[in-house]
Protein backbone atom coordinates (compact mmCIF):
# COMPACT_ATOMS: atom_id res chain seq x y z
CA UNK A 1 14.22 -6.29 -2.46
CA UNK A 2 12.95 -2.93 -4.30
CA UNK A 3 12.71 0.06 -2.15
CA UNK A 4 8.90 1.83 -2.22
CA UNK A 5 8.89 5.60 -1.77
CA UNK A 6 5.95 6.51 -1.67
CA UNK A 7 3.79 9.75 -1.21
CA UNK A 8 -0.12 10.10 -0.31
CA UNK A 9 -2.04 12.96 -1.23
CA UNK A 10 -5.61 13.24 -0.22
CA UNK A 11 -8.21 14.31 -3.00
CA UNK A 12 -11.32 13.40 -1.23
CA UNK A 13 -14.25 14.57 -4.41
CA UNK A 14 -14.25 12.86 -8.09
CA UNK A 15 -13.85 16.09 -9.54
CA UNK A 16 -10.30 16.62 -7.76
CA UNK A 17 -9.01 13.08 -8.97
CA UNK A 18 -10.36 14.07 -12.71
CA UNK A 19 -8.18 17.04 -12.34
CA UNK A 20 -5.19 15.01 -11.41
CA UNK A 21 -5.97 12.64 -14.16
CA UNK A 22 -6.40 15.04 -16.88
CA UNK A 23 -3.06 16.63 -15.65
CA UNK A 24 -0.93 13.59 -15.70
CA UNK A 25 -2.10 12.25 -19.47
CA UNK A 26 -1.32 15.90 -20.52
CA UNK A 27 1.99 15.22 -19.57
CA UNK A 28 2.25 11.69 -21.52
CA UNK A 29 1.45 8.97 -18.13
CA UNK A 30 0.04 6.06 -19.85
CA UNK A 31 -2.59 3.67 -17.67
CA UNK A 32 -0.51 0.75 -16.84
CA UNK A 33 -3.64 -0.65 -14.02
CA UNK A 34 -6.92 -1.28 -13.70
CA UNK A 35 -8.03 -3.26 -10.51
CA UNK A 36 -10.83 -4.01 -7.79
CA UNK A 37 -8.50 -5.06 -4.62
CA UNK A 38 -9.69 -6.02 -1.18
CA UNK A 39 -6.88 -5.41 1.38
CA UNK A 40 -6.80 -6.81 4.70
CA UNK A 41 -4.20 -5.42 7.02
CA UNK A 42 -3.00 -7.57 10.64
CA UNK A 43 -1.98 -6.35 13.59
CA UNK A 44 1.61 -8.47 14.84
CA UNK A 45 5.27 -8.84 15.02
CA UNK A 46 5.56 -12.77 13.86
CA UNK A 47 8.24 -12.33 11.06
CA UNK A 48 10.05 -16.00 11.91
CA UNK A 49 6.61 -17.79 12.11
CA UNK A 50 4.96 -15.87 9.09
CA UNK A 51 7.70 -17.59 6.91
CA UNK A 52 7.38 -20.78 8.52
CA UNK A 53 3.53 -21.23 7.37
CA UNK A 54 4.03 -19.73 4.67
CA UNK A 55 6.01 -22.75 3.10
CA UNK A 56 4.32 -24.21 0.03
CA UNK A 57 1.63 -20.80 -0.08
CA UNK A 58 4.10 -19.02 -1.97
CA UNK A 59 7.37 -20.05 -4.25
CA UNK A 60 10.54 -20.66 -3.21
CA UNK A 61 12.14 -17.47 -4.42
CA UNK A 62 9.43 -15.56 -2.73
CA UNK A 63 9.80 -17.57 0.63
CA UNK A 64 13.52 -17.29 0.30
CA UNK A 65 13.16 -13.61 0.14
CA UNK A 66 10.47 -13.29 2.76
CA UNK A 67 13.11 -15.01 5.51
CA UNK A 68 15.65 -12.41 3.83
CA UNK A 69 13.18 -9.44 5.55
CA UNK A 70 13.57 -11.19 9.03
CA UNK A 71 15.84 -9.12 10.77
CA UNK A 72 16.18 -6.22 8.57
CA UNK A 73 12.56 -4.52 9.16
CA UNK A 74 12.45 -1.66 12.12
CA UNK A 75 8.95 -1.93 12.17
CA UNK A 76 6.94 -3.73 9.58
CA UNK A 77 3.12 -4.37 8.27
CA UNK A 78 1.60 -7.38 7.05
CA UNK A 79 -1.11 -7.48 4.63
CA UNK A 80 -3.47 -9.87 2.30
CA UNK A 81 -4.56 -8.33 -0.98
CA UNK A 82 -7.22 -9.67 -3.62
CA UNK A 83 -6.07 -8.27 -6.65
CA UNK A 84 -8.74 -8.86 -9.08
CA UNK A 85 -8.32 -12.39 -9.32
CA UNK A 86 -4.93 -12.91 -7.78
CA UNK A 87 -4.32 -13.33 -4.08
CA UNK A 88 -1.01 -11.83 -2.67
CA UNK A 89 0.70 -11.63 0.65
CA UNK A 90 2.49 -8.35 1.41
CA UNK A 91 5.03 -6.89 3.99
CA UNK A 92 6.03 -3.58 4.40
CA UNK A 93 9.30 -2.96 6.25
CA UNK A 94 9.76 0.90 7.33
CA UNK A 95 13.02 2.45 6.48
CA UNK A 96 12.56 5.84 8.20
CA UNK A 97 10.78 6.96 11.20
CA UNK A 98 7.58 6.69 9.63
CA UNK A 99 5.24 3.98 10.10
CA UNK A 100 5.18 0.66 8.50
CA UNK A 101 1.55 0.94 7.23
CA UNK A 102 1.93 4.13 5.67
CA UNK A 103 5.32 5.54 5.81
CA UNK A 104 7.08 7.10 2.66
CA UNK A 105 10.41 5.04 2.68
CA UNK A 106 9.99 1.15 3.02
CA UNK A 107 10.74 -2.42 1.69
CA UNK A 108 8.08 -3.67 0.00
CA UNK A 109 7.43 -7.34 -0.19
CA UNK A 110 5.20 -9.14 -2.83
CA UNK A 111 3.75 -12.27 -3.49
CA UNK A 112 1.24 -14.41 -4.72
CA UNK A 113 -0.37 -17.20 -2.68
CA UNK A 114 -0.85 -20.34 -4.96
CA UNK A 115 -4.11 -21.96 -5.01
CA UNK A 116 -5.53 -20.36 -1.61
CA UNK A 117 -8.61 -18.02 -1.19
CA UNK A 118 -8.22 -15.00 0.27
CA UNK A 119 -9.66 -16.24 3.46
CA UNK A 120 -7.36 -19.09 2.85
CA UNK A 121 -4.11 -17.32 2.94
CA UNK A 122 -6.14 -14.96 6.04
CA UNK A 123 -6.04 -18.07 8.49
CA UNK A 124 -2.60 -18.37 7.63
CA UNK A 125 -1.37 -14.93 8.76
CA UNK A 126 -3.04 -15.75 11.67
CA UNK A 127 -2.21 -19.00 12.64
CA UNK A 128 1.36 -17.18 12.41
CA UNK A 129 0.87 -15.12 15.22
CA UNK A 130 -0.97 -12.05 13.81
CA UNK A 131 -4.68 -10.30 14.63
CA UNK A 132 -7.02 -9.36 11.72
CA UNK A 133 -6.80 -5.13 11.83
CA UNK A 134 -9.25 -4.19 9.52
CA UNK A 135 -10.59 -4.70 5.62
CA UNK A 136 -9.79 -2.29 3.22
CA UNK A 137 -11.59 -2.14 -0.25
CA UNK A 138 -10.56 0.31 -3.16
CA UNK A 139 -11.08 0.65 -7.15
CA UNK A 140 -7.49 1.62 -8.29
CA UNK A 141 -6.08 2.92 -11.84
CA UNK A 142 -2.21 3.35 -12.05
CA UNK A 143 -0.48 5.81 -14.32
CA UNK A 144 3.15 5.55 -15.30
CA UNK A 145 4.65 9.32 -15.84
CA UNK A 146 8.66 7.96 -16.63
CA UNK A 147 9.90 6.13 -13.24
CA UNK A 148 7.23 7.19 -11.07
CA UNK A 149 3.59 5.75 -10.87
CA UNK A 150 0.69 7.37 -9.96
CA UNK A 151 -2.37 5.57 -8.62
CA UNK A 152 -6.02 6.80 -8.26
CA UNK A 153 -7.73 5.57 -5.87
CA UNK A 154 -11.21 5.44 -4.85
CA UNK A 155 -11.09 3.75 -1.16
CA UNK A 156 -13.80 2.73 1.22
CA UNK A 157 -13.86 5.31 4.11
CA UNK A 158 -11.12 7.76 2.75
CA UNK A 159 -12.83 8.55 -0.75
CA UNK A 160 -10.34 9.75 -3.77
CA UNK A 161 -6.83 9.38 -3.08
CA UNK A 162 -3.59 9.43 -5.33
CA UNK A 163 -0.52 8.01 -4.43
CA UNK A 164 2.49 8.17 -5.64
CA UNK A 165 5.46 6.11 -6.12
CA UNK A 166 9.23 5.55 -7.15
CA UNK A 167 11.11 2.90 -6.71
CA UNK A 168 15.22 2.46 -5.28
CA UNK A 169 18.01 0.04 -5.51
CA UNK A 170 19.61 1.52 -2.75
CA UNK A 171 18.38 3.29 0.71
CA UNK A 172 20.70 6.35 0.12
CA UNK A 173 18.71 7.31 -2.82
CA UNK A 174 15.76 8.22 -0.55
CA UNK A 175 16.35 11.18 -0.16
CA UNK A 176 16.60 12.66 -3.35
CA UNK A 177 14.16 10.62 -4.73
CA UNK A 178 11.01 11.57 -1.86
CA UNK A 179 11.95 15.44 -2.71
CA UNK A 180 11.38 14.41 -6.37
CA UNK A 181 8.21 12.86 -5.71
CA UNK A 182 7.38 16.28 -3.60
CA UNK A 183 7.92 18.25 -6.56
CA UNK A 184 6.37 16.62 -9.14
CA UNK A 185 3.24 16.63 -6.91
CA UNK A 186 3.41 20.49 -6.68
CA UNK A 187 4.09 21.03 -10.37
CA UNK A 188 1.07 18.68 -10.44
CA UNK A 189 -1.45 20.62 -7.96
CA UNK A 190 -1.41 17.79 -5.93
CA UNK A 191 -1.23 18.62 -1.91
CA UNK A 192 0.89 15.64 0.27
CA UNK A 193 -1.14 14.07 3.21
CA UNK A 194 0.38 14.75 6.16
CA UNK A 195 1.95 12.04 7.93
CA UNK A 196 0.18 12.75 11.38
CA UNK A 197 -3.07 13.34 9.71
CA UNK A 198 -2.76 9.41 7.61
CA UNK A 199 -2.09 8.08 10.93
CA UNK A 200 -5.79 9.95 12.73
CA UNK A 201 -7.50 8.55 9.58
CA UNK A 202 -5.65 5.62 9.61
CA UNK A 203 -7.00 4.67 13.53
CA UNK A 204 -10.58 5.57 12.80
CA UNK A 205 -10.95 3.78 9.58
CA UNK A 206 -9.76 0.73 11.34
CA UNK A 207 -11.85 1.32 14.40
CA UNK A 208 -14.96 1.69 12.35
CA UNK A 209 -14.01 -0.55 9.23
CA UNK A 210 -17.27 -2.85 9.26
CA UNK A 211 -19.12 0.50 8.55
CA UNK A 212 -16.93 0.98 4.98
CA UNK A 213 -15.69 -1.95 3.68
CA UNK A 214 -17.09 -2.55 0.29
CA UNK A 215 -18.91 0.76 0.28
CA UNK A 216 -18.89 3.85 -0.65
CA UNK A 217 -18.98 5.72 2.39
CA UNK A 218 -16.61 8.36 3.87
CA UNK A 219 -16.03 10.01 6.19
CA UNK A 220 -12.99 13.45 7.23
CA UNK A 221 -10.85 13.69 9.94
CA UNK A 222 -9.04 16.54 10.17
């Protein structure tokens, strides 16, 4: 299962994402994305049962790997994603001390639900075990600069954001591979979110969700 490093830096106004973008096709990223995605996050620690339903939503392969994660996740997230027509079921596992949801080093499981909605494959996360968090919804368009991608995003609640992302074979490579992603992001003018900071935003986003989902309102916490 590929290893997600990822790194969130927080643009908030259009302008500052055009910046970014201009920046990154200067240096040769070529758009690999473009995508409307709804993403619904649970609250829930229902591993076991979450591959148990999930027999016949998903592949073989996919459930085969989804009972691999059992056991190896300290902490881990589960999500439902519309991806412009395509409905997927993720899991992130947390490798670090940072959190499942948002932390920089973490498994990242994905896969598509055959032939459900994305209400569908909803009422199966929670007939699992899990609690319906909040609902996300974000444009996105992903640029590939070498190994690492860079997505734009323009999210309900949060406004412009970029992330960026490498992936690993191996957990030792973490750490050389987050302080790449840290420099690239300063040779790009691009300022990294602050763990505590994601988590504050994080809480009231998903406290006051109904108020942003499929909108384009925003709001700052500092």
């Amino acid at each position: 299962m590929p290893i997600e490093i990822e790194i969130k830096s927080l643009l908030g106004e259009a302008t500052r994402a055009e910046a970014l973008r201009a920046e990154l096709v200067g240096r040769g990223a070529s758009l690999t994305e473009t995508s409307a995605q709804l993403n619904h996050y649970f609250t829930g620690d229902a591993l076991p049962a979450l591959a148990e339903v999930m027999r016949g939503a998903v592949s073989e392969a996919d459930l085969a790997t989804l009972r691999g994660l059992v056991g190896r996740a300290r902490k881990s997230s589960v999500r439902t994603r519309l991806l412009n027509q395509t409905v997927l079921l993720i899991v992130k596992a947390a490798l670090d001390d940072t959190t499942s949801a948002n932390g920089i080093t973490r498994l990242e499981y994905e896969a598509e639900a055959h032939g459900l909605t994305l209400d569908q494959l909803d009422s199966l996360v929670v007939s699992a075990g899990y609690a319906v968090q909040a609902k996300w919804s974000r444009q996105r368009q992903t640029y590939r600069l070498g190994d690492v991608s860079v997505s734009l995003d323009k999210n309900a609640g949060y406004g412009y954001l970029a992330e960026f992302e490498v992936m690993a074979d191996d957990e030792g490579e973490a750490p050389a591979l987050t302080d790449r992603l840290r420099a690239l992001m300063a040779a790009l003018g691009a300022q990294e979110l602050a763990q505590d900071r994601l988590e504050r935003m994080f809480a009231h986003y998903n406290a006051h969700w109904r108020e942003y989902y499929g909108t384009d309102n925003t709001f700052t916490v500092e």
